[in-house]
Protein backbone atom coordinates (compact mmCIF):
# COMPACT_ATOMS: atom_id res chain seq x y z
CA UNK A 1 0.00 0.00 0.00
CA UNK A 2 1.06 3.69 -1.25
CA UNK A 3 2.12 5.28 2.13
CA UNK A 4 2.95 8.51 0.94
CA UNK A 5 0.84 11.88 2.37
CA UNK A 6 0.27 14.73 1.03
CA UNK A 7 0.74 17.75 3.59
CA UNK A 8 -1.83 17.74 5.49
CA UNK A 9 -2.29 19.16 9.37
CA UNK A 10 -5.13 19.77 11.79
CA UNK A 11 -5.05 22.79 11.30
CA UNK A 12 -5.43 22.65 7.39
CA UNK A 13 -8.53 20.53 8.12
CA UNK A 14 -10.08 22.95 10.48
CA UNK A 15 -10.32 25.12 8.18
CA UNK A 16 -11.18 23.38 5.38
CA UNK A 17 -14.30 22.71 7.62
CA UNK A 18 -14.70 26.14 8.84
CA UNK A 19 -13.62 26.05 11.70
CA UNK A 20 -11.52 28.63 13.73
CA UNK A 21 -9.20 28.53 16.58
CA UNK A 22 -11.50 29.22 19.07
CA UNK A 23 -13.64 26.14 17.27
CA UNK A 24 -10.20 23.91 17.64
CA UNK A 25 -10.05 24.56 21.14
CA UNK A 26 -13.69 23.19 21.93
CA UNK A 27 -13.27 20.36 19.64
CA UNK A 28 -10.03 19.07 21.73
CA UNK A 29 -11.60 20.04 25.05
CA UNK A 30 -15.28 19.80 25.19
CA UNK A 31 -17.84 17.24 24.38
CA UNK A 32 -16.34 13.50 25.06
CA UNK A 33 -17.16 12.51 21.65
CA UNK A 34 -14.31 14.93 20.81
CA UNK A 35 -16.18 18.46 19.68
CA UNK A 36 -19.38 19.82 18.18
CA UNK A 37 -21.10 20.47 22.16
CA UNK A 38 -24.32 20.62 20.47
CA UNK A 39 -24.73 17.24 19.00
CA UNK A 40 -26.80 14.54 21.49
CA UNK A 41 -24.51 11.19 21.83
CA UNK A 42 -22.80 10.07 18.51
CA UNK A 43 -25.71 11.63 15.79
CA UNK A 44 -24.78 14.16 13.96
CA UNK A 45 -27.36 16.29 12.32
CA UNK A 46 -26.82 17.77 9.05
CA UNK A 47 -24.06 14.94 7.82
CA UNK A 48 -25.62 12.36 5.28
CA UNK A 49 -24.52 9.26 4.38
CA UNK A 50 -22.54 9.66 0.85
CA UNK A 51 -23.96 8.15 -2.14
CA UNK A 52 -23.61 4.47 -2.84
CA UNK A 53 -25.70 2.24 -4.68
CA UNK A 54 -26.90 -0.84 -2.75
CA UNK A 55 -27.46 -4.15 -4.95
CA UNK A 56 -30.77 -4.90 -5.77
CA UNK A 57 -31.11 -8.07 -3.19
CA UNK A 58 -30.12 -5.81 -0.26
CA UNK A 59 -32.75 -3.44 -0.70
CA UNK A 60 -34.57 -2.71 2.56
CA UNK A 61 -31.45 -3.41 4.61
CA UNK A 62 -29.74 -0.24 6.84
CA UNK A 63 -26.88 0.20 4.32
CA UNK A 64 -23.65 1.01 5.62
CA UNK A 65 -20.52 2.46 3.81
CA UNK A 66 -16.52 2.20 4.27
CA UNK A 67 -14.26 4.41 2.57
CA UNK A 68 -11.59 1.77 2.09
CA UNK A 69 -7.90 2.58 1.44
CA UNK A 70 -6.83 -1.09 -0.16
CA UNK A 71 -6.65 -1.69 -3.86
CA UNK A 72 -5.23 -4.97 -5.51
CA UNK A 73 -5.65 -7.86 -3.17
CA UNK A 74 -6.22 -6.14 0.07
CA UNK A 75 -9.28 -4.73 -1.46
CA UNK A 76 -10.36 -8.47 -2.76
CA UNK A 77 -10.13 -9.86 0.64
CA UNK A 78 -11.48 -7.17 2.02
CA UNK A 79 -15.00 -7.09 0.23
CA UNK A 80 -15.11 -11.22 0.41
CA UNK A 81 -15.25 -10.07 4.36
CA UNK A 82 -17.64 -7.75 3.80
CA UNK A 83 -20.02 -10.79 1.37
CA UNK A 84 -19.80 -12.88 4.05
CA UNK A 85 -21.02 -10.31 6.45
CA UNK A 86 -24.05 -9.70 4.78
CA UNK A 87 -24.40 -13.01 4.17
CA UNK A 88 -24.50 -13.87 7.89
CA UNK A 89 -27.56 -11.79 8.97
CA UNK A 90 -30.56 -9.84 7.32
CA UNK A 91 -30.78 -6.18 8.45
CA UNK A 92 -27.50 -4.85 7.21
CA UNK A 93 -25.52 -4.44 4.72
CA UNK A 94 -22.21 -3.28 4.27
CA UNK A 95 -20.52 -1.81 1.48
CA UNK A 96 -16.88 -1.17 0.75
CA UNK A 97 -15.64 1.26 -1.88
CA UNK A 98 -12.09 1.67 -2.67
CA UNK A 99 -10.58 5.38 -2.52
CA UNK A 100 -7.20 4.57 -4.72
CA UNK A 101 -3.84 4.88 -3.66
CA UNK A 102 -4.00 4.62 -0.39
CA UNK A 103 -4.27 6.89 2.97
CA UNK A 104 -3.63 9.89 1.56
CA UNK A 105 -6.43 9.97 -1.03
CA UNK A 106 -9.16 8.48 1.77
CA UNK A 107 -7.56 11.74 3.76
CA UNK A 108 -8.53 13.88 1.25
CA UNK A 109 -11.80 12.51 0.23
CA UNK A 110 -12.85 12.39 3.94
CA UNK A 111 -11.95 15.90 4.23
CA UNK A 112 -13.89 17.30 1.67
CA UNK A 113 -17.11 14.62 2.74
CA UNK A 114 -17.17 16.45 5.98
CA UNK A 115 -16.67 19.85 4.08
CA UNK A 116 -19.40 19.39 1.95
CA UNK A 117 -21.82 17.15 4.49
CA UNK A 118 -22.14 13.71 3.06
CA UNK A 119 -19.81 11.62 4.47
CA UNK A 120 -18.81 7.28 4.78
CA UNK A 121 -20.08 5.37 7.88
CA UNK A 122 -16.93 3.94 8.08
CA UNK A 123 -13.00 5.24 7.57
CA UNK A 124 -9.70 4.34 8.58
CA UNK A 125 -6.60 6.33 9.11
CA UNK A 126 -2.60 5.34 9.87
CA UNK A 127 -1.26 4.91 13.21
CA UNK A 128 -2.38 8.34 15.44
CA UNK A 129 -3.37 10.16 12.77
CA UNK A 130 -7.05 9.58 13.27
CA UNK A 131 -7.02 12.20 16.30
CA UNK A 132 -7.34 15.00 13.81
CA UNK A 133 -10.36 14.07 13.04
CA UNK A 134 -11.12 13.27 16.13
CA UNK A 135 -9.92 16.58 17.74
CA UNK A 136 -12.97 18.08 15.01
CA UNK A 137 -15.89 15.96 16.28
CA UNK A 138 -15.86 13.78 13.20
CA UNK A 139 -15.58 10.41 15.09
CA UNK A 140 -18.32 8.68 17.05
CA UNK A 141 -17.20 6.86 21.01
CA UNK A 142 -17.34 3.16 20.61
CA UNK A 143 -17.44 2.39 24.05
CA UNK A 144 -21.36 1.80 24.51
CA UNK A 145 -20.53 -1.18 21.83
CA UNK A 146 -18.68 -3.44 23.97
CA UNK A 147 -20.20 -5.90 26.07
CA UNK A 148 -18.72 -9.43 27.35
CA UNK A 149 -18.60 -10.85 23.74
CA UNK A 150 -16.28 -7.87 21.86
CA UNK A 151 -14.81 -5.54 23.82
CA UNK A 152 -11.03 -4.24 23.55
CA UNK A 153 -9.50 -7.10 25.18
CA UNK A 154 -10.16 -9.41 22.08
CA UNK A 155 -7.59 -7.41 20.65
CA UNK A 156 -3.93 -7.12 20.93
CA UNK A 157 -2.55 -5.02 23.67
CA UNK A 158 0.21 -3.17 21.50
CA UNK A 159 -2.88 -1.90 19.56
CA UNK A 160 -5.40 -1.14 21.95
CA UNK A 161 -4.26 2.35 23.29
CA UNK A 162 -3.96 4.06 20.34
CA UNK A 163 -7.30 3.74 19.40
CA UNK A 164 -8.65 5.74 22.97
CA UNK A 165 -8.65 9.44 23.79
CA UNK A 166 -9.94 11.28 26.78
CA UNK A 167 -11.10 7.46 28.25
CA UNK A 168 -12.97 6.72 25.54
CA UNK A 169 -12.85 4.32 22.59
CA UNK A 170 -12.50 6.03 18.77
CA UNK A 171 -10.63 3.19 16.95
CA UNK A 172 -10.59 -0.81 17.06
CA UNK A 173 -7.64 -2.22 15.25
CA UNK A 174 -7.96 -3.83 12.19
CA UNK A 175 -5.74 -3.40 9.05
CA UNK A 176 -2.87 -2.88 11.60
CA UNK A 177 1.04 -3.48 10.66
CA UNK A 178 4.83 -3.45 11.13
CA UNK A 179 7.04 -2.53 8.41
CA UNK A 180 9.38 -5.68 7.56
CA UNK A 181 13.27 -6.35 5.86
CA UNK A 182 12.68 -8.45 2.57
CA UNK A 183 15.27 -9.84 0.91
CA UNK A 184 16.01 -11.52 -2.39
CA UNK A 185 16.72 -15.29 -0.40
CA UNK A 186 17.11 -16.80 -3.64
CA UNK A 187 20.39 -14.56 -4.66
CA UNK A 188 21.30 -14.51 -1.00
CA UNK A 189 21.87 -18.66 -1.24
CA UNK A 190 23.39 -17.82 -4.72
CA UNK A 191 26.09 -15.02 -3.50
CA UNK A 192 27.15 -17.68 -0.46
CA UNK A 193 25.22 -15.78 2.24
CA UNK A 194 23.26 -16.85 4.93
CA UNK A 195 19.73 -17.60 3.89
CA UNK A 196 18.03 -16.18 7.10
CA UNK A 197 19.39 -12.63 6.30
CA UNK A 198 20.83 -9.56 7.52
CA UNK A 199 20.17 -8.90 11.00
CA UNK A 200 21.95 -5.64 11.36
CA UNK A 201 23.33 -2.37 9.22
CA UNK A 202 26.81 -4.03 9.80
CA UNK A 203 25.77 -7.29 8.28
CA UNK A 204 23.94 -5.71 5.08
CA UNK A 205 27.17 -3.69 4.33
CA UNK A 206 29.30 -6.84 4.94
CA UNK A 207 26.55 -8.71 2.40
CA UNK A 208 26.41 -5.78 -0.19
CA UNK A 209 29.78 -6.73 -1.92
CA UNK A 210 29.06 -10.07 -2.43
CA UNK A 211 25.60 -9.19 -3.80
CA UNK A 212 27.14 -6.73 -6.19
CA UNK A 213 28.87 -9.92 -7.73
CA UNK A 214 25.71 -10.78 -8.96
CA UNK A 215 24.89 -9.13 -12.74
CA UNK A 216 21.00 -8.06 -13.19
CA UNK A 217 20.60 -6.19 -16.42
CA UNK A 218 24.56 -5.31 -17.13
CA UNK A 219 24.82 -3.39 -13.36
CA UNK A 220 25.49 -4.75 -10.29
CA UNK A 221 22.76 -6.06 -8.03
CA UNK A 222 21.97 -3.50 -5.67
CA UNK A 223 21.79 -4.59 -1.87
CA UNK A 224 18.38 -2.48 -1.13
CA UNK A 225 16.68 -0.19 -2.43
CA UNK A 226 14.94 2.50 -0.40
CA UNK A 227 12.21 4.65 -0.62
CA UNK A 228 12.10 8.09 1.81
CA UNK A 229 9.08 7.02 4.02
CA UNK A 230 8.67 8.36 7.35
CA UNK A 231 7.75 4.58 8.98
CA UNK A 232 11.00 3.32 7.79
CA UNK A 233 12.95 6.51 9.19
CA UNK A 234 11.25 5.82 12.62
CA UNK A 235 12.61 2.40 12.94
CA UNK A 236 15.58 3.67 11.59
CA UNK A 237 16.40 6.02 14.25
CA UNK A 238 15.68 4.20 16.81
CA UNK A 239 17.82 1.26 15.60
CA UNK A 240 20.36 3.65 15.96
CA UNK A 241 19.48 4.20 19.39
CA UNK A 242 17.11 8.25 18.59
CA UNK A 243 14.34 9.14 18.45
CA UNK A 244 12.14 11.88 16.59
CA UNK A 245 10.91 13.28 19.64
CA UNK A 246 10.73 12.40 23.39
CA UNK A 247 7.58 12.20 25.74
CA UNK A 248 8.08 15.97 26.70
CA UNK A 249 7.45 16.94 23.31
CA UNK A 250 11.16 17.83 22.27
CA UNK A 251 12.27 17.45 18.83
CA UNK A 252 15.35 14.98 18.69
CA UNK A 253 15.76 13.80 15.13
CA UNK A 254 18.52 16.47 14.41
CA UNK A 255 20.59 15.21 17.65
CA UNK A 256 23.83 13.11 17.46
CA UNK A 257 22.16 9.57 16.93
CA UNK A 258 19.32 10.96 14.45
CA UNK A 259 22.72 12.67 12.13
CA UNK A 260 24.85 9.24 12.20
CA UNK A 261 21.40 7.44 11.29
CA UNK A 262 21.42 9.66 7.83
CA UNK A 263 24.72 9.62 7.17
CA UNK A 264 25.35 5.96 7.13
CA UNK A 265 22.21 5.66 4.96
CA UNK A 266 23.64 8.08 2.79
CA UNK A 267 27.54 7.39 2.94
CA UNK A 268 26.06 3.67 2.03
CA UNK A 269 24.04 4.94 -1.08
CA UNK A 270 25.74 7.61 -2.58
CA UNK A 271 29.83 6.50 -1.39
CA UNK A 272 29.57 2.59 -1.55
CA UNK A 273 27.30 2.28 -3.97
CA UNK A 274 24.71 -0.32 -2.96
CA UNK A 275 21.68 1.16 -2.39
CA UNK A 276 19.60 3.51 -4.15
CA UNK A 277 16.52 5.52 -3.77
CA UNK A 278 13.65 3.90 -5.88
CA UNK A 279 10.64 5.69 -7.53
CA UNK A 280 8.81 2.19 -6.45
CA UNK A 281 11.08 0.32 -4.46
CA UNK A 282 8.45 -2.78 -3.78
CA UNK A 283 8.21 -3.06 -7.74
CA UNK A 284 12.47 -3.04 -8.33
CA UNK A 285 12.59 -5.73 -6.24
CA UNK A 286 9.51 -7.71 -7.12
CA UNK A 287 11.88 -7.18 -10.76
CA UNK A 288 14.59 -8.31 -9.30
CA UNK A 289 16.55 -4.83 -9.75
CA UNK A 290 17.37 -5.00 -5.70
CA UNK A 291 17.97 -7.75 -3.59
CA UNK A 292 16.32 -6.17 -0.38
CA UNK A 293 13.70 -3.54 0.44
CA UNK A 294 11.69 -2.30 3.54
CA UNK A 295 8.04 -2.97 2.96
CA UNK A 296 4.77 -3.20 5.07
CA UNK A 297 3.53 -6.98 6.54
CA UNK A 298 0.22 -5.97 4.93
CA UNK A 299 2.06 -6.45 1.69
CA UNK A 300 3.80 -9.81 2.34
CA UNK A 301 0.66 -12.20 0.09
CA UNK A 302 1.00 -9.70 -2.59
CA UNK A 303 4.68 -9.44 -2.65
CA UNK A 304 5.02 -13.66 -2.32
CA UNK A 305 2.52 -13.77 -5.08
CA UNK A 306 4.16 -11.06 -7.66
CA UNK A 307 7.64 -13.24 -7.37
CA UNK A 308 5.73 -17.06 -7.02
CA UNK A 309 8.40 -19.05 -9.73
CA UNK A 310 10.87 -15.91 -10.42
CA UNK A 311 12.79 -16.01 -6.54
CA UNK A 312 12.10 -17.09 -3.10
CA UNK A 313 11.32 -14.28 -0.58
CA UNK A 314 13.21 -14.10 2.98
CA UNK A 315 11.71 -11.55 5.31
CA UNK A 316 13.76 -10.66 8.82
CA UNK A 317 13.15 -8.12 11.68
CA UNK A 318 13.69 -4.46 10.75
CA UNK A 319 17.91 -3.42 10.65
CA UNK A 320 19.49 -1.59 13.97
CA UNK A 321 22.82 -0.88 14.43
CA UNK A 322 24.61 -3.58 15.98
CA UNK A 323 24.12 -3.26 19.79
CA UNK A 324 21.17 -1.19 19.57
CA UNK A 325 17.75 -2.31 20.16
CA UNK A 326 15.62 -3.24 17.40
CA UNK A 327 12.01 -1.27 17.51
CA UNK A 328 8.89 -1.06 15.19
CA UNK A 329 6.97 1.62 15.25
CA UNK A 330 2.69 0.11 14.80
CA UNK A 331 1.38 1.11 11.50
CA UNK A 332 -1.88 0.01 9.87
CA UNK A 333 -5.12 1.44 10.21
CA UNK A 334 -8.37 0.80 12.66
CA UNK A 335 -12.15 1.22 12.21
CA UNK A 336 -14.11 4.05 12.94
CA UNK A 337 -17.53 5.30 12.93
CA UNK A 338 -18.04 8.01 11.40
CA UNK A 339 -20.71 10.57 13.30
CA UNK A 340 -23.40 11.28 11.33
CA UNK A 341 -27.23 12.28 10.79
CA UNK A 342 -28.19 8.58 11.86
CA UNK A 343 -27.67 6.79 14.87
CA UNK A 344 -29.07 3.24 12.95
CA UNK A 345 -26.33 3.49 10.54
CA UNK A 346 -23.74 4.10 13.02
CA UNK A 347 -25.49 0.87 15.32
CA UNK A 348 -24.88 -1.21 11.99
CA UNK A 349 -21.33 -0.52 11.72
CA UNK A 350 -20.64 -1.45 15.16
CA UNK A 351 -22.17 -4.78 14.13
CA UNK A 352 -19.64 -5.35 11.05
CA UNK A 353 -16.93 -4.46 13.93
CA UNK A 354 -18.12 -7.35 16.03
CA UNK A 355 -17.86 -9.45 12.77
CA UNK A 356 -14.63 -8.92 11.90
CA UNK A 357 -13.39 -9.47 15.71
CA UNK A 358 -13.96 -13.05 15.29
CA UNK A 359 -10.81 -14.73 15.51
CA UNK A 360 -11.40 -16.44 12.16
CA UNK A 361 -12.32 -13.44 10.44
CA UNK A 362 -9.20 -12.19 11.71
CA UNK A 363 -7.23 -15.00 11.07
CA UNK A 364 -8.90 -14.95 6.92
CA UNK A 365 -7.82 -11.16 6.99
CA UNK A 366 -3.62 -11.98 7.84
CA UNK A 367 -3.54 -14.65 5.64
CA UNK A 368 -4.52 -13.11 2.96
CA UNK A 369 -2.96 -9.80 3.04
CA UNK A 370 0.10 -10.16 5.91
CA UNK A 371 -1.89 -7.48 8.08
CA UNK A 372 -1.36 -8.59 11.41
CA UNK A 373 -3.78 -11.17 12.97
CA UNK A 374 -5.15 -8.34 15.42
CA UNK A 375 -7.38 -10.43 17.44
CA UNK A 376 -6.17 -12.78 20.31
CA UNK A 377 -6.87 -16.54 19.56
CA UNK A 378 -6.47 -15.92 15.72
CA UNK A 379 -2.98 -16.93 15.99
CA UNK A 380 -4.24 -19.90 16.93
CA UNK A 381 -6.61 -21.18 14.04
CA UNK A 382 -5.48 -23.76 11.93
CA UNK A 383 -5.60 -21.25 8.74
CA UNK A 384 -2.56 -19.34 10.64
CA UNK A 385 -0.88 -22.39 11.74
CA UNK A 386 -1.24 -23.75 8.10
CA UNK A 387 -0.11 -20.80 6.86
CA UNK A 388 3.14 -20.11 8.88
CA UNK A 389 3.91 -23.64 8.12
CA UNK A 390 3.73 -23.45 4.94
CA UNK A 391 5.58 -19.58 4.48
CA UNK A 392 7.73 -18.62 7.44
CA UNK A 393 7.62 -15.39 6.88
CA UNK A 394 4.29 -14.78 8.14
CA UNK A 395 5.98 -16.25 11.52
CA UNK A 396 8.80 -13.40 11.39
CA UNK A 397 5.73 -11.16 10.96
CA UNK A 398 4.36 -12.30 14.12
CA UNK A 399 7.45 -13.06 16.29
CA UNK A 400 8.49 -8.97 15.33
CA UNK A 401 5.36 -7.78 17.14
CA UNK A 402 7.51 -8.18 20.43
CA UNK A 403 9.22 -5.01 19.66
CA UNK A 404 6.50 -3.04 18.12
CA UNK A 405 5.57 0.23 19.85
CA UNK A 406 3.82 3.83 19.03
CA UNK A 407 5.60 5.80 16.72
CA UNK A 408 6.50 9.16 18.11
CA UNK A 409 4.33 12.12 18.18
CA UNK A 410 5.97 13.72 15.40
CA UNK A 411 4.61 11.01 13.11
CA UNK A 412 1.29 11.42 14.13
CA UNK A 413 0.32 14.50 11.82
CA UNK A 414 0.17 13.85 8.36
CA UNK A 415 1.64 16.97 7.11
CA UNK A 416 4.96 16.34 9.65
CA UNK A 417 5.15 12.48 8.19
CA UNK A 418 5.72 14.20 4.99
CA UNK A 419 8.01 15.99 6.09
CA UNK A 420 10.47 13.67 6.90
CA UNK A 421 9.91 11.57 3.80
CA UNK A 422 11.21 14.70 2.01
CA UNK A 423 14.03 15.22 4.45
CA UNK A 424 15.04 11.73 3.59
CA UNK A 425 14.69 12.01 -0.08
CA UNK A 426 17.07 14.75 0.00
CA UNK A 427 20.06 12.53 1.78
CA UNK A 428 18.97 9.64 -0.26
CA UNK A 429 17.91 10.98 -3.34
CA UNK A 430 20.39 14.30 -3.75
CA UNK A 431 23.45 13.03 -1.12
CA UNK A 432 22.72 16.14 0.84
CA UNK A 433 24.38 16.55 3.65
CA UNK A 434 22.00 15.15 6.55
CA UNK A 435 23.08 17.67 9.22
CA UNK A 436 21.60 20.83 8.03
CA UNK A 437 18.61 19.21 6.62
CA UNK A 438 17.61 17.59 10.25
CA UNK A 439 18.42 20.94 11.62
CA UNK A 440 15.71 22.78 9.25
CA UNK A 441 13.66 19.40 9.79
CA UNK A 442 13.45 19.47 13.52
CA UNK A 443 12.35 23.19 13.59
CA UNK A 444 9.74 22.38 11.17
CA UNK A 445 8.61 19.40 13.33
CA UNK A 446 8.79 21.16 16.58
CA UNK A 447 6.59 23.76 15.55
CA UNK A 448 4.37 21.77 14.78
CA UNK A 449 4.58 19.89 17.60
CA UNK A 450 4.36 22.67 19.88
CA UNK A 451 0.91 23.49 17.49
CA UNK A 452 -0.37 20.26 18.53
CA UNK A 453 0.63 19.54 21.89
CA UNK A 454 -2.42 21.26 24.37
CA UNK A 455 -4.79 18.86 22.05
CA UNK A 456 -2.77 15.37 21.98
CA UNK A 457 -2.41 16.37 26.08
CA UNK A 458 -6.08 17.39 26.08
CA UNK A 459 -7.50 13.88 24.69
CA UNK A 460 -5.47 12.84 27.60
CA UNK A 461 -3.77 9.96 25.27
CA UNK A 462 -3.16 6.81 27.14
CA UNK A 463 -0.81 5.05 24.89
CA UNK A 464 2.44 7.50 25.87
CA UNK A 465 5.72 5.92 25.21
């Protein structure tokens, strides 16, 4: 899935809605269902449901709608979920639609749905990036949902507290992820190297010679190649033992460890010679152009399928320096309800919530995308037994969860995500130097940090590193 954002801040959508500063302020600090004082409970008057068309043998049904931001097989899997839903009862029925490329176009779309006053029943944003819309009353509590059946502790515990805000429920995890080291283990065996990978920097520079050996269209075979995302850059720098930011809400990325984190990236792309950044770096090595890349779990059944009978596909834990500790930051998306003009619509989507918490739902989910398996006792259906038996990879997926944590705050606006992609991109892309660049980065970030601080500390966030 496209991860790339356009920039995009609370602010920014605040406005787009029409909404002041004096608006912002009540929308972080008033009503619990995150802003708008005026609205009773979760309804929402004035806010229709969007157009969709329901099929003719669902008529009469309360008809439900998710903005979804999967194409390709993500989106298959997903609407087979959704079939079987409506196949399961007779009152609802859900219907997916697929936004495009990915996060950033569902942010946009969403933004100009609650512009305009027609909006989806259902959305889904990346990691903490959901509490802008929260902060602006879009979201409805889920809380009054749960009962002994589905509540929050069917779920994973490193996903639970980012989906809560002033003590209440906005989010229950579903497409949720880890990014993930691929490698080429069919050139790995060839080159003489050891077929479980690289579990360090250190080792991938020791490996990169001997994979340059290797002759792929009359160059040598490039050891990885890397695309500027902000996901990758957080497990980057704290491999190297930074951070972006600490829990006060200081701006780090430009200190000592954030600087050597950029410059080996770049001394190893632009001085040795065996990486390079990639317009598509999932597709060069799909192609066989690189022999490694960082990619999402959520893309690990489309990846295995693109190279089925070209090479076999190794996956290992995320790179850290050696002696540092390895961490993930949580990525993926969760589900929430969208407040609206009607409180049956938003009942209904609770239902499809309480669907897809099944453990074998769950479990259907994973194995066929490589999301993680977000519900406890989905690990343990046969489909995910059968399934890491038959790939281990989808076991590394699994086993790498023990060091996944909440990416830091400054990757929870949109607008300061793409920042740091672009900060990257120039180190990767145009060898720049990476001191100055964090240096005009962190300003950038902590402004914006310090813009957003009295809200995140408002919702009184419970997930705090």
């Amino acid at each position: 899935m496209n991860r790339t954002a356009s920039p995009f801040s609370r602010r920014r959508l605040l406005a787009a809605m029409g909404l002041g500063a004096s608006a912002a302020g009540l929308a972080a600090c008033g009503a619990p269902a995150g802003g708008d004082d005026s609205a009773e409970g979760s309804v929402r008057d004035g806010f229709s449901q969007a157009d969709l068309t329901v099929p003719s043998e669902y008529e009469g049904r309360t008809p439900i709608l998710f903005w979804a931001p999967f194409t390709g097989t993500n989106y298959e899997v997903l609407s087979k979920l959704f079939a079987d839903f409506n196949e399961s009862q007779d009152e609802i029925v859900a219907i997916a639609e697929s936004v495009g490329g990915g996060y950033a176009d569902l942010n946009q779309k969403f933004t100009a749905s609650l512009q305009a006053r027609t909006v989806p029943d259902i959305v889904c944003f990346p990691e903490m990036q959901w509490l802008q819309f929260h902060q602006s009353g879009a979201l409805a509590p889920l809380d009054d949902y749960f009962d002994d059946e589905w509540n929050l502790d069917v779920y994973l515990e490193n996903y639970v507290a980012e989906g809560k805000a002033g003590g209440q429920t906005f989010t229950v995890p579903f497409a949720r992820s880890t990014p993930l080291f691929y490698y080429n283990k069919t050139r790995y065996i060839e080159a003489g190297l050891p077929e479980e990978g690289p579990e360090t920097w250190e080792d991938l520079a020791l490996f990169a010679p001997e994979l340059a050996k290797i002759d792929v269209d009359g160059r040598p075979l490039s050891a990885i190649a890397f695309s500027a995302d902000a996901w990758h850059g957080q497990a980057d720098i704290w491999g190297f033992g930074g951070a972006n930011a600490t829990d006060d809400f200081q701006v780090t990325i430009s200190d000592d460890k954030g600087v050597e984190w950029l410059e080996w990236m770049r001394k190893f792309i632009h001085d040795d010679g065996y990486g390079y950044l990639a317009k598509d770096s999932g597709t060069d090595f799909a192609s066989g152009l690189a022999a490694g890349w960082r990619g999402s779990t959520a893309g690990l059944t489309g990846q295995t399928e693109a190279t089925e009978g070209l090479f076999e596909i190794g996956t290992a834990y995320m790179l850290s320096k050696e002696g540092e500790q390895k961490q993930v930051p949580t990525g993926g998306s969760g589900l929430h309800i969208v407040r609206s003009d009607s409180q049956d619509r938003q009942d209904a989507c609770a239902e499809l919530f309480r669907f897809l918490a099944q453990p074998e739902k769950a479990a259907e989910w994973h194995v066929g995308t490589g999301y993680v398996p977000i519900v406890k006792g989905s690990e343990e259906t046969q489909v995910v037994k059968d399934q890491v038996a038959a790939n281990p990879n989808y076991g590394v997926a699994l086993r790498q969860l023990e060091n996944a944590r909440t990416a830091d705050y400054t990757n929870w606006d949109q607008g300061s995500v793409t920042e740091i992609g672009a900060a990257m991109g120039q180190v990767f892309g145009d060898n720049a130097d990476p001191a100055p660049v964090l240096e005009a980065l962190a300003a950038e970030l902590q402004e914006t940090l310090d813009d957003n601080r009295e809200n995140y500390e408002a919702v009184q966030f419970e997930g705090w590193n």
